[in-house]
Protein backbone atom coordinates (compact mmCIF):
# COMPACT_ATOMS: atom_id res chain seq x y z
CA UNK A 1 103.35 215.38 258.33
CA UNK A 2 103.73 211.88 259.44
CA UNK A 3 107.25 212.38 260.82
CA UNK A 4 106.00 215.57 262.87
CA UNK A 5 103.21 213.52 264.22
CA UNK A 6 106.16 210.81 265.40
CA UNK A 7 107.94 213.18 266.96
CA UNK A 8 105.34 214.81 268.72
CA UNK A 9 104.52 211.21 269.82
CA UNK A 10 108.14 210.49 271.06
CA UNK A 11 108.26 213.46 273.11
CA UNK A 12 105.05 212.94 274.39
CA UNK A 13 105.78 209.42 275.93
CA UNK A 14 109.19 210.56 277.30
CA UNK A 15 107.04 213.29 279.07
CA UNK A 16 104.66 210.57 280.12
CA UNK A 17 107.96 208.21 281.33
CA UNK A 18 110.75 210.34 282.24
CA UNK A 19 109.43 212.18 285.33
CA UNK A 20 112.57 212.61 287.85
CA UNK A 21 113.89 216.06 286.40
CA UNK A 22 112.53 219.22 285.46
CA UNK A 23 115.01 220.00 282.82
CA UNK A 24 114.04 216.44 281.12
CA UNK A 25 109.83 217.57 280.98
CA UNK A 26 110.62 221.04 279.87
CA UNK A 27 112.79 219.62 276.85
CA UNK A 28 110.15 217.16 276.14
CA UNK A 29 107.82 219.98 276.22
CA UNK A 30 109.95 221.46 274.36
CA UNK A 31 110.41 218.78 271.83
CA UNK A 32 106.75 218.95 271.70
CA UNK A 33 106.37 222.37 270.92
CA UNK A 34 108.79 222.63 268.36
CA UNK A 35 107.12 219.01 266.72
CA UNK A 36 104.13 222.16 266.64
CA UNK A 37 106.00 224.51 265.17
CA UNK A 38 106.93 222.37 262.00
CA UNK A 39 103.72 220.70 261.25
CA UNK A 40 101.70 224.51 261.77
CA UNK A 41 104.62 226.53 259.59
CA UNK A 42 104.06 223.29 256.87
CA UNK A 43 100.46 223.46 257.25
CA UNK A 44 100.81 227.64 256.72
CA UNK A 45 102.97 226.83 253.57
CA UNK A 46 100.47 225.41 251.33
CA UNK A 47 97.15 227.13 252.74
CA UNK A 48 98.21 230.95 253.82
CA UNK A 49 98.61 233.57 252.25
CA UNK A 50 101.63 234.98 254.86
CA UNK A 51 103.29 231.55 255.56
CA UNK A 52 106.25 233.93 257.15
CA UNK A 53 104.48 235.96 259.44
CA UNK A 54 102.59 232.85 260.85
CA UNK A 55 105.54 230.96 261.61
CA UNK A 56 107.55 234.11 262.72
CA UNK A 57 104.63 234.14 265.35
CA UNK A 58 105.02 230.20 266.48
CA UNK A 59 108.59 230.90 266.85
CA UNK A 60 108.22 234.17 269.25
CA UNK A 61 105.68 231.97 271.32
CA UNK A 62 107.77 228.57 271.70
CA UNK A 63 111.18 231.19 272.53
CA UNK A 64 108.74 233.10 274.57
CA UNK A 65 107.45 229.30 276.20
CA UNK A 66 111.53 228.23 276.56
CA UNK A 67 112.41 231.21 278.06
CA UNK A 68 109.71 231.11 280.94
CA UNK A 69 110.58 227.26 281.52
CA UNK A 70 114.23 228.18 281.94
CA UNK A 71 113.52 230.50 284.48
CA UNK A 72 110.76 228.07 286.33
CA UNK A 73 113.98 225.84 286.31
CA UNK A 74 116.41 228.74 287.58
CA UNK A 75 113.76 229.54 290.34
CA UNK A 76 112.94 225.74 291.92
CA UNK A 77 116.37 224.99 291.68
CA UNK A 78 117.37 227.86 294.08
CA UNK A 79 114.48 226.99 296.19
CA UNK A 80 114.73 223.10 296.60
CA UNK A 81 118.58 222.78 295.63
CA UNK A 82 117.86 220.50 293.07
CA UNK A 83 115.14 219.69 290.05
CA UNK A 84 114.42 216.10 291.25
CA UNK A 85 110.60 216.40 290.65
CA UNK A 86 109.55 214.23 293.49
CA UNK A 87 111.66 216.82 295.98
CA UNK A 88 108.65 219.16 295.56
CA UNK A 89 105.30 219.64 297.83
CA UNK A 90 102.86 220.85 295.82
CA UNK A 91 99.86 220.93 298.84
C-alpha cells in the first residue's frame, strides 16, 4: 500500500510541475488513476466478497477515462496545432 501511495504521489507532483503539454498531464493523470486502480483492486482483495468484478469495474472506468483524454488530445490538437498548454484561451 505504501508503494501505491508513492506512486500516486510521483504522479501527482509531475502533474503539479510538468505543465507545458497535454499529453504529459493526461499520463500523469493517468499514472494517477492507475496508482487507484492497484491500491482499490488490493483493498477489494482482502475485504470483498467479488474482488474480480470490482476491479473489472476500475479497469472499464480508467480505459473509459484514457480513452476520453485521448480524444480531448486528438480534438485541441486539430484546433490549436499543437498541445503546448499555455497556447490555449480558456476566457
Amino acid at each position: 500500500m505504501l508503494i501505491t501511495a508513492l506512486i500516486f504521489l510521483i504522479a501527482l507532483m509531475g502533474l503539479s510541475l510538468a505543465q507545458t503539454h497535454l499529453l504529459s498531464v493526461l499520463l500523469c493523470l493517468e499514472m494517477m488513476m492507475l496508482a487507484l486502480y492497484f491500491g482499490l483492486s488490493f483493498t477489494a482483495l482482502f475485504t470483498s466478497d467479488y474482488p474480480l468484478m470490482i476491479a473489472l469495474i476500475l479497469l472499464t472506468f480508467s480505459a473509459c477515462e484514457a480513452s476520453s483524454g485521448l480524444a480531448l488530445l486528438v480534438l485541441i490538437s486539430r484546433s490549436h496545432g499543437s498541445d503546448l498548454l499555455a497556447s490555449f484561451n480558456l476566457s
